[in-house]
N, C-alpha and C. Protein backbone atom coordinates (compact mmCIF):
# COMPACT_ATOMS: atom_id res chain seq x y z
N UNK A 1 0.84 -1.18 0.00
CA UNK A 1 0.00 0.00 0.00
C UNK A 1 0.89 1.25 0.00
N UNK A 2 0.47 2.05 -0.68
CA UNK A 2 1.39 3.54 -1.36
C UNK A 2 0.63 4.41 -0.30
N UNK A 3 1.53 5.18 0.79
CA UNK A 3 1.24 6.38 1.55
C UNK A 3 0.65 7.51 0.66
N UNK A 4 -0.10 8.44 1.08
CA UNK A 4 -0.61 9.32 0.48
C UNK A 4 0.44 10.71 -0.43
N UNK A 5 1.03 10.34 0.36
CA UNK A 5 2.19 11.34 -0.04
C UNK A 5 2.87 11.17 -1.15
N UNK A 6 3.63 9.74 -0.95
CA UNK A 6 4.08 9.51 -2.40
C UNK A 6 3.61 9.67 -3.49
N UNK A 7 2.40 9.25 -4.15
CA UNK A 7 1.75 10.01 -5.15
C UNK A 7 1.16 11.21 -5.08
N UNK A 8 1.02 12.06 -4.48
CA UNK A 8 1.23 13.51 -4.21
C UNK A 8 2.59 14.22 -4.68
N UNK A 9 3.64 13.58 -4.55
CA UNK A 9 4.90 13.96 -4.61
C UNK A 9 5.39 13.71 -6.07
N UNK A 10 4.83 13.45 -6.85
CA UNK A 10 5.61 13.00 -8.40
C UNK A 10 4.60 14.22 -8.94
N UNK A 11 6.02 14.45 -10.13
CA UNK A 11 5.45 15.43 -10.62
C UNK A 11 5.63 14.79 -12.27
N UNK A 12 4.85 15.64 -13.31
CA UNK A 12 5.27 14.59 -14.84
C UNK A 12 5.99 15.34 -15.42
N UNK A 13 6.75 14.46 -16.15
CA UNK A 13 7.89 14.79 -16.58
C UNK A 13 7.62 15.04 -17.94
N UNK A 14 8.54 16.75 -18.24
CA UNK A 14 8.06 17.06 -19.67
C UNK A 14 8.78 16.97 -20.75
N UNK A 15 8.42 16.00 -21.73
CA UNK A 15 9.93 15.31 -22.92
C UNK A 15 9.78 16.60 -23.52
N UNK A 16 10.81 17.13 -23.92
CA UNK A 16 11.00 18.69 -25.29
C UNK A 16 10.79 18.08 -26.48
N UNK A 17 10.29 19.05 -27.55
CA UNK A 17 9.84 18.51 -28.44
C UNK A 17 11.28 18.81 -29.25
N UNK A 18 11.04 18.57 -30.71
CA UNK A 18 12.34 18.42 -31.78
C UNK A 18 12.47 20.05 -31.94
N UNK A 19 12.06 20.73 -32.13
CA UNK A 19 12.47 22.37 -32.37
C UNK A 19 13.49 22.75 -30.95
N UNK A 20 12.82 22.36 -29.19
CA UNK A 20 13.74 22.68 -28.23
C UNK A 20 15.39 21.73 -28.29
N UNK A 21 14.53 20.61 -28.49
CA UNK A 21 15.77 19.58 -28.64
C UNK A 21 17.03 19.80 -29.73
N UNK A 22 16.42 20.44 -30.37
CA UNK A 22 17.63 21.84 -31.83
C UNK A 22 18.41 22.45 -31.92
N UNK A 23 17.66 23.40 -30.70
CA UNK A 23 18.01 24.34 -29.95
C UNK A 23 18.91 24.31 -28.74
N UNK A 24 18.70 22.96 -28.16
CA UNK A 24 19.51 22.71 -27.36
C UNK A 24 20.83 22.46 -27.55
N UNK A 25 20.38 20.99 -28.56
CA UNK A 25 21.89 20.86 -29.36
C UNK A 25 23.47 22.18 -29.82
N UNK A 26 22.41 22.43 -30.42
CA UNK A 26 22.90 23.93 -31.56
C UNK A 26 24.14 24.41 -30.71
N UNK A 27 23.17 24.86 -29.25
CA UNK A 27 24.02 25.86 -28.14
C UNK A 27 24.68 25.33 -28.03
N UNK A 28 24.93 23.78 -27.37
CA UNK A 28 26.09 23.41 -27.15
C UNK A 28 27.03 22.96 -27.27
N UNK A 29 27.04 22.90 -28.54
CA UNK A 29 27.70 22.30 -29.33
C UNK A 29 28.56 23.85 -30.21
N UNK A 30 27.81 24.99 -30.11
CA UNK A 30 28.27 26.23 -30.51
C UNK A 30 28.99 26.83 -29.20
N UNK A 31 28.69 27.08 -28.31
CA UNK A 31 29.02 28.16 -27.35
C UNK A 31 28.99 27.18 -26.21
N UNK A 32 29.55 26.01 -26.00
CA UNK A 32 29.75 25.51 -24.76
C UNK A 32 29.58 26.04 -23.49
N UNK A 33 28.39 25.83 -23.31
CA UNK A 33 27.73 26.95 -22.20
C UNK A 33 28.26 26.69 -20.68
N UNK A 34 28.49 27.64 -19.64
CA UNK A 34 28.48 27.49 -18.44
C UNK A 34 27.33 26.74 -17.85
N UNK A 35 26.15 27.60 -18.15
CA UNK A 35 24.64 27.29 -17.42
C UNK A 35 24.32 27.68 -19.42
N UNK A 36 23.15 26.74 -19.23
CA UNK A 36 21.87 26.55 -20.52
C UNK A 36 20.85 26.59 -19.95
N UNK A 37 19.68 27.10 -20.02
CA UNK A 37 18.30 27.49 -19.69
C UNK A 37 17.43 27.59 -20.90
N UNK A 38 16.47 26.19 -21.54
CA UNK A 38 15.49 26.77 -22.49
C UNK A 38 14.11 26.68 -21.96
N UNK A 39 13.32 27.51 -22.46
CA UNK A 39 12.24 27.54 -21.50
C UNK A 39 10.91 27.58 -22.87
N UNK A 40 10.49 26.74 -22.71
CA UNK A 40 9.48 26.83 -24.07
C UNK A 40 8.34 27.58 -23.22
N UNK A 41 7.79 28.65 -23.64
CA UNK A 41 6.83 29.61 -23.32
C UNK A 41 5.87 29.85 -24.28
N UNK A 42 5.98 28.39 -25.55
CA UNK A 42 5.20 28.87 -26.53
C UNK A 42 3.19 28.56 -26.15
N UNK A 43 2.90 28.10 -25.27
CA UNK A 43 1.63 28.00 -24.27
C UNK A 43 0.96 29.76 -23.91
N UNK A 44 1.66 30.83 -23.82
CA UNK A 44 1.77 31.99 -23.17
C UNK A 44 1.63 32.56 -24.65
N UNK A 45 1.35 32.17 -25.78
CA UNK A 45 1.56 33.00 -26.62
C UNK A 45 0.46 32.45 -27.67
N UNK A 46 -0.28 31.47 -27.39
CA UNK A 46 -0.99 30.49 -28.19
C UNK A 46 -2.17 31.73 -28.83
N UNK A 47 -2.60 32.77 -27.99
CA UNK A 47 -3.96 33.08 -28.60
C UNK A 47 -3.29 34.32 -28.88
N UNK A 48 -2.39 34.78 -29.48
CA UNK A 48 -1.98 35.83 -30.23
C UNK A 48 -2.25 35.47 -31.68
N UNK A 49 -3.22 36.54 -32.88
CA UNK A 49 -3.64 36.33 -33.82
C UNK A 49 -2.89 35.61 -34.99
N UNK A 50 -1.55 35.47 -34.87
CA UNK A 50 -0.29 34.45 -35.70
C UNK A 50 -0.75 33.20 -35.29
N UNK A 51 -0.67 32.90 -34.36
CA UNK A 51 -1.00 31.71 -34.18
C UNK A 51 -1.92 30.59 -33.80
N UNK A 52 -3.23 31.76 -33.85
CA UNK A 52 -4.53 31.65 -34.19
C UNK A 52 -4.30 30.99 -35.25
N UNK A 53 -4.28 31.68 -36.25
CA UNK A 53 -3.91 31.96 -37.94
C UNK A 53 -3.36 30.45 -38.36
N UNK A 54 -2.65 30.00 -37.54
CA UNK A 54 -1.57 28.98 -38.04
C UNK A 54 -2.48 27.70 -36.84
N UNK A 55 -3.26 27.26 -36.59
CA UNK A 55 -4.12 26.65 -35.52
C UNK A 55 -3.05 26.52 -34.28
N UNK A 56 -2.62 27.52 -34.12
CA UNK A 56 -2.02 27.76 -32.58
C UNK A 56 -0.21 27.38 -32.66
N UNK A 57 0.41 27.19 -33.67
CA UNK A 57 1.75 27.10 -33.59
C UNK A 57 1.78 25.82 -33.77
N UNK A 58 2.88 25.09 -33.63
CA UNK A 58 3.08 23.45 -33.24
C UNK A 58 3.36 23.59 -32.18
N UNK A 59 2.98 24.19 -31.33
CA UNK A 59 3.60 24.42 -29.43
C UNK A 59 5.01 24.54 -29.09
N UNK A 60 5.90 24.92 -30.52
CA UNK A 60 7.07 25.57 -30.39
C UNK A 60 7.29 26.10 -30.95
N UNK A 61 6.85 27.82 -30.64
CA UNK A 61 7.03 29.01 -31.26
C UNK A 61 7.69 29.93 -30.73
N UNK A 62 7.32 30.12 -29.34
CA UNK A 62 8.35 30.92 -28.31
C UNK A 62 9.22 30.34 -27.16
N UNK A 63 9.99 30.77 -27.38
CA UNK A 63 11.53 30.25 -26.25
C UNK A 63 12.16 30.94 -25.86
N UNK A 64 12.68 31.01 -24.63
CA UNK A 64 13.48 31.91 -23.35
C UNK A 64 14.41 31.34 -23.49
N UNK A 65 15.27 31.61 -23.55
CA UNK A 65 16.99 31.11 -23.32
C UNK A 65 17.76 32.08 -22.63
N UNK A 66 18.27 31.34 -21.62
CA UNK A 66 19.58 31.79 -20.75
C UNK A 66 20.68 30.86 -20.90
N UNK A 67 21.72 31.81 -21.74
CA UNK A 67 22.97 31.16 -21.60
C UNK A 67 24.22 31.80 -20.95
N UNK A 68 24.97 31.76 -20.54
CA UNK A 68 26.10 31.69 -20.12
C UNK A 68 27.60 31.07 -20.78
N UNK A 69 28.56 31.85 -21.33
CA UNK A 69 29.38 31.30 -22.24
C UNK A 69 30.55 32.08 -22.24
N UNK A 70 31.87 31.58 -22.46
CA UNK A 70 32.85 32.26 -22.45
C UNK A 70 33.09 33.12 -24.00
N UNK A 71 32.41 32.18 -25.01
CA UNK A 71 32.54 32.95 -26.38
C UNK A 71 32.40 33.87 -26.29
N UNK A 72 30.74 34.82 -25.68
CA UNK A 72 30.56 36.08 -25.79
C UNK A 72 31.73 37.27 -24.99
N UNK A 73 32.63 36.20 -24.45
CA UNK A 73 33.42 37.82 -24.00
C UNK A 73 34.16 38.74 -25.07
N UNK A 74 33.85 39.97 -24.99
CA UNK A 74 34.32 41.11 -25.78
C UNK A 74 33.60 41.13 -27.14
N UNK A 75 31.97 40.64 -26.87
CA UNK A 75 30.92 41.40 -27.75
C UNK A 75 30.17 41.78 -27.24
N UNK A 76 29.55 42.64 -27.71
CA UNK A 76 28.28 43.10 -27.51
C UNK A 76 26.88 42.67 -27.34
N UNK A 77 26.02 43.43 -26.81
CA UNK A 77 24.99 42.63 -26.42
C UNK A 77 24.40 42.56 -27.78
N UNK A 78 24.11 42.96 -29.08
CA UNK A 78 23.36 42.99 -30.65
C UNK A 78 24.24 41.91 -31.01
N UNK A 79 25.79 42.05 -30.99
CA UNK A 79 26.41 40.39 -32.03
C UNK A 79 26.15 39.57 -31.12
N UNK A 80 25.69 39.51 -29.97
CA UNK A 80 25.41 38.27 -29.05
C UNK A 80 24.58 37.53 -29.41
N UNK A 81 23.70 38.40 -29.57
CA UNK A 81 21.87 38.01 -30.15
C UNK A 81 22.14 37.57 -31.88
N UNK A 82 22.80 38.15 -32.70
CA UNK A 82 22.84 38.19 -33.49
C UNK A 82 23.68 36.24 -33.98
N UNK A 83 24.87 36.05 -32.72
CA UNK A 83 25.19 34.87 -33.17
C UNK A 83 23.93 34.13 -32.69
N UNK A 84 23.69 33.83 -32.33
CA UNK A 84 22.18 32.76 -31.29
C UNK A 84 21.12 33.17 -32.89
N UNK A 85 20.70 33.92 -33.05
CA UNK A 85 19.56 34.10 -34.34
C UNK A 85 20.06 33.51 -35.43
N UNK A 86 21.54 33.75 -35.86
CA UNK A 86 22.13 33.05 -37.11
C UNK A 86 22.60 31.24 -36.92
N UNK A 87 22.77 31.30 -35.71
CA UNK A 87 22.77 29.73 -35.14
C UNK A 87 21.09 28.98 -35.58
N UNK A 88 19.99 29.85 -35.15
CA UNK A 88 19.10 29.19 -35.44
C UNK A 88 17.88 29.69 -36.78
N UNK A 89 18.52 30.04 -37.29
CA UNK A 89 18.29 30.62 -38.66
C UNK A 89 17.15 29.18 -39.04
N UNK A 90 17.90 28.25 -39.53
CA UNK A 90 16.86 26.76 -40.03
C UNK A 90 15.52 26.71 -39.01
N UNK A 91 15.43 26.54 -37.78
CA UNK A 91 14.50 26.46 -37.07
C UNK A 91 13.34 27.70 -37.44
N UNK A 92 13.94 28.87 -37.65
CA UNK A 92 13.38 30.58 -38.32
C UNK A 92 12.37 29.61 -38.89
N UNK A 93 13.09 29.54 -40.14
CA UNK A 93 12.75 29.53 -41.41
C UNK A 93 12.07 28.56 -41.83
N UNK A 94 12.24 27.31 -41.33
CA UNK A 94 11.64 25.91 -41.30
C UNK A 94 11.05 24.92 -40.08
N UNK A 95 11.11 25.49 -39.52
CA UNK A 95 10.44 24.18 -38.19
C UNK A 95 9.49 25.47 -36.76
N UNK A 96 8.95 26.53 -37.13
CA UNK A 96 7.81 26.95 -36.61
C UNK A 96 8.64 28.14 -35.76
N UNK A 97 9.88 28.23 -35.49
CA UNK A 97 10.01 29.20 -33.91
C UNK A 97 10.27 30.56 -35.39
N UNK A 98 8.94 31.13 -34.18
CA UNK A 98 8.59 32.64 -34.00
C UNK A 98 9.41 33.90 -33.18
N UNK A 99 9.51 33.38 -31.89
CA UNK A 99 10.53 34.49 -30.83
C UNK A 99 11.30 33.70 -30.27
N UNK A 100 12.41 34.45 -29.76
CA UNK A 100 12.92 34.11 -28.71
C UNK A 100 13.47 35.62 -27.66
N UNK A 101 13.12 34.67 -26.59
CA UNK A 101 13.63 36.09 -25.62
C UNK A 101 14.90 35.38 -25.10
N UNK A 102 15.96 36.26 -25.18
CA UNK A 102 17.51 36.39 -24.65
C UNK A 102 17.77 36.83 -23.49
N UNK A 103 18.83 36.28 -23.02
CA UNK A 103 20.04 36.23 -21.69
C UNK A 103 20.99 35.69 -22.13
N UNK A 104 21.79 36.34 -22.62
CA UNK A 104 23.13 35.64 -22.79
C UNK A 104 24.55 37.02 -21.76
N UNK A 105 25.45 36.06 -21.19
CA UNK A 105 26.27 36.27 -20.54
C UNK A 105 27.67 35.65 -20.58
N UNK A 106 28.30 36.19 -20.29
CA UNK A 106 29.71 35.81 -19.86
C UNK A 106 29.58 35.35 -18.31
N UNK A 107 30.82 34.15 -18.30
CA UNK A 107 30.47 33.83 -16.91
C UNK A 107 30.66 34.76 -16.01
N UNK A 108 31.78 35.83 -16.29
CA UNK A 108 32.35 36.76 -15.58
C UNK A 108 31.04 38.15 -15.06
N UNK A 109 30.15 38.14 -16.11
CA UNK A 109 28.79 38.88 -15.98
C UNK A 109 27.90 37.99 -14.81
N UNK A 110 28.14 36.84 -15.31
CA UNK A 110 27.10 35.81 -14.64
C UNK A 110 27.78 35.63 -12.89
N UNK A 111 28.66 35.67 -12.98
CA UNK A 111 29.36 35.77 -11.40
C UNK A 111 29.23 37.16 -11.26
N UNK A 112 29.35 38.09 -11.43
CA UNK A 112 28.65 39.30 -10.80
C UNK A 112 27.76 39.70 -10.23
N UNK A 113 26.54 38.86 -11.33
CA UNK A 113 25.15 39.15 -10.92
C UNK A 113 24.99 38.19 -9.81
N UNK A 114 25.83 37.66 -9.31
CA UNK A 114 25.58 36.57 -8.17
C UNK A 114 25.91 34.91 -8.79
N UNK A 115 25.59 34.80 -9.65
CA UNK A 115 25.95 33.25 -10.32
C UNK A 115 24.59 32.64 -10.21
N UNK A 116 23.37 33.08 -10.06
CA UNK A 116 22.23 32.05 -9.69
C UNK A 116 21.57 31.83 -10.70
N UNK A 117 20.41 31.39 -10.53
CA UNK A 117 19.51 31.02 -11.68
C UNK A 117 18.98 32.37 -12.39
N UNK A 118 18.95 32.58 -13.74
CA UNK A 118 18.49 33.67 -14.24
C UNK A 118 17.09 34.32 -14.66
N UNK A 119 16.55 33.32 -14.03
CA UNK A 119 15.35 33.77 -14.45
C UNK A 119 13.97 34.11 -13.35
């Protein structure tokens, strides 16, 4: 007999679909990240008239990313964004993602701000 608690206590576990799983790759395999953070937020964006339009996205349209990386030291915050957008250029253009919202850092930024979770 299972205490009440224990099934109270599981939570379900959420597989990423092939657009996050891309995305994931991509980063790390590009910018060998300190900390990686993707956050699919494309749920939060479902009844905006695009994706009305399109019967609601394929549920990966918007993504949060926090990265952390030694590459970005001594650019700017626009070529930062700019490598991460040209990294995922194919996903743009072919497999549904719409936005992404950015955090990208140097670890040396990222230990400043304290080193914690960024979001």
């Amino acid at each position: 007999m299972s205490s009440p608690s224990s099934s109270s206590s599981r939570q379900a576990t959420r597989i990423p679909g092939p657009v996050e799983t891309s995305i994931q790759q991509k980063i790390i395999e590009a910018f060998e990240p300190v900390l990686l953070r993707v956050y699919n937020d494309s749920s939060k964006h479902a009844h905006h008239a695009a994706m009305r339009a399109s019967g609601g996205g394929n549920g990966e349209t918007h993504f949060a990313i926090h990265l952390v990386s030694p590459t970005f030291k001594g650019k700017t915050s626009i070529a930062r964004h700019r490598m991460v957008n040209a990294l995922l250029k194919d996903e743009f253009d072919n497999h549904g993602l719409h936005a992404l919202s950015l955090r990208l850092k140097t670890p040396e930024e990222w230990e400043k701000e304290g080193g914690g979770e960024m979001r």
